[in-house]
Protein backbone atom coordinates (compact mmCIF):
# COMPACT_ATOMS: atom_id res chain seq x y z
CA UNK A 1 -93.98 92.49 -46.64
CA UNK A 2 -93.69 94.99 -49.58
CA UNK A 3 -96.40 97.40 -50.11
CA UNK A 4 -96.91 95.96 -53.49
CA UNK A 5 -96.47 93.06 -52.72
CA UNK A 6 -99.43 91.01 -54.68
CA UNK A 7 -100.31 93.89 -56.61
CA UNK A 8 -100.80 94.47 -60.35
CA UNK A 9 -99.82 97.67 -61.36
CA UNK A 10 -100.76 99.92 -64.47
CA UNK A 11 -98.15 103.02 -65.33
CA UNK A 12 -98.91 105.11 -67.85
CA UNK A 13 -96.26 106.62 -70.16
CA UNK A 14 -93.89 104.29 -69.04
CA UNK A 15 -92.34 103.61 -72.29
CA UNK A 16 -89.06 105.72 -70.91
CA UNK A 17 -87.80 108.21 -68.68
CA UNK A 18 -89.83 108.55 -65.61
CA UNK A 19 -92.33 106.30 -66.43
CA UNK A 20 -89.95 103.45 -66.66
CA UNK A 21 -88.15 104.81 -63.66
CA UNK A 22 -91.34 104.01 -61.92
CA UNK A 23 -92.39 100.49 -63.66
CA UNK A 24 -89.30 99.56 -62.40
CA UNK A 25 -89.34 100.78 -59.24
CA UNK A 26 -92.65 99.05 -58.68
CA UNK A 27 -91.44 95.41 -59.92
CA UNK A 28 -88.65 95.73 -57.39
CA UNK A 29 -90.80 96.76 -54.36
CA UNK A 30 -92.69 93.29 -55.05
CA UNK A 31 -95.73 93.93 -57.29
CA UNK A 32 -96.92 90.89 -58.51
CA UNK A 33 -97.20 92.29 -62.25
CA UNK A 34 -97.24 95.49 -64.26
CA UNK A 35 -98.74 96.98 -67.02
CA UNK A 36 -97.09 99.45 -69.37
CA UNK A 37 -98.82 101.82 -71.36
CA UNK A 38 -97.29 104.14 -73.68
CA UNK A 39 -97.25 105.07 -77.15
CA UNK A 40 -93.75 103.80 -78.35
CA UNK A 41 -94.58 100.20 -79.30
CA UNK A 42 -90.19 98.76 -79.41
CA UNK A 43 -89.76 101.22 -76.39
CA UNK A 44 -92.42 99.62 -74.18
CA UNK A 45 -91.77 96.35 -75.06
CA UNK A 46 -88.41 96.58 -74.17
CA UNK A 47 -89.46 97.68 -70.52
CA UNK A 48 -92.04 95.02 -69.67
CA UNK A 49 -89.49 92.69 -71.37
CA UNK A 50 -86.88 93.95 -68.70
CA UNK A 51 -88.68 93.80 -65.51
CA UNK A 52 -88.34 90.98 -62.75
CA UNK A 53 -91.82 90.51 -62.62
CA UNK A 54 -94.91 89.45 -65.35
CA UNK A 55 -95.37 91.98 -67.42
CA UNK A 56 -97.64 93.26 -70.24
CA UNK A 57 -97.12 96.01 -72.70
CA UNK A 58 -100.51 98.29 -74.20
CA UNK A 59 -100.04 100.24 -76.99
CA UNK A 60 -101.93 103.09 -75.84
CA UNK A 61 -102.23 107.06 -76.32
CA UNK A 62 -103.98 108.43 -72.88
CA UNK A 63 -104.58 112.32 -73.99
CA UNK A 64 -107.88 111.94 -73.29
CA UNK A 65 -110.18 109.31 -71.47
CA UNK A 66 -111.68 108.30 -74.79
CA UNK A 67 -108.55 106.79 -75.93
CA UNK A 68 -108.06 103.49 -73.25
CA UNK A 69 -107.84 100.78 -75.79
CA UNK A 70 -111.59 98.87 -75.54
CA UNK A 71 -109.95 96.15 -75.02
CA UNK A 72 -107.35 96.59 -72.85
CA UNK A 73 -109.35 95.95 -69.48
CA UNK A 74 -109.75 92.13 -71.13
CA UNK A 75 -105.88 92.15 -71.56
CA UNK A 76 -104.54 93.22 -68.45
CA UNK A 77 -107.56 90.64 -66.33
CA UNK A 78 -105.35 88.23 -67.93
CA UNK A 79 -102.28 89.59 -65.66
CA UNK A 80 -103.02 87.91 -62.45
CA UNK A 81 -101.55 86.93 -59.76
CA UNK A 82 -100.28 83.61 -60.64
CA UNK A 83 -98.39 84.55 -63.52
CA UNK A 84 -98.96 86.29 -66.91
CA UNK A 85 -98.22 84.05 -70.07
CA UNK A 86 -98.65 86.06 -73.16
């Protein structure tokens, strides 16, 4: 067994470079979904579009705590185990 295995996964910045180093990364090691966040709508799109696992995209800007999208917690509950379905 993976050690993400059944997990859902959020990476931050993950719209290129490192971050979707890492998305992908995690998608292959088994997680059961991942979130992207990132500021670059087309960019991070085109990441959770290209993983092997559900995936969800969240238009986000994370300078500060005050910026997580209020409704973003509702969006990624819907990213569960059984399958995400947007």
């Amino acid at each position: 067994m993976n050690r993400m295995d059944g997990k859902v996964c959020v990476v931050t910045g993950a719209t290129q470079g490192l971050g979707a180093a890492i998305a992908r990364r995690l998608a292959a090691a088994g997680a059961a979904g991942v979130v992207i966040t990132g500021r670059n709508a087309a960019k991070g799109q085109a990441v959770a579009d290209s993983l092997p696992c559900p995936a969800l995209f969240v238009q986000a800007d994370f300078a500060s705590v005050e910026d997580w999208p209020p409704g973003c917690a509702g969006q990624c509950r819907g990213l569960d185990r059984a399958g995400y379905h947007p």
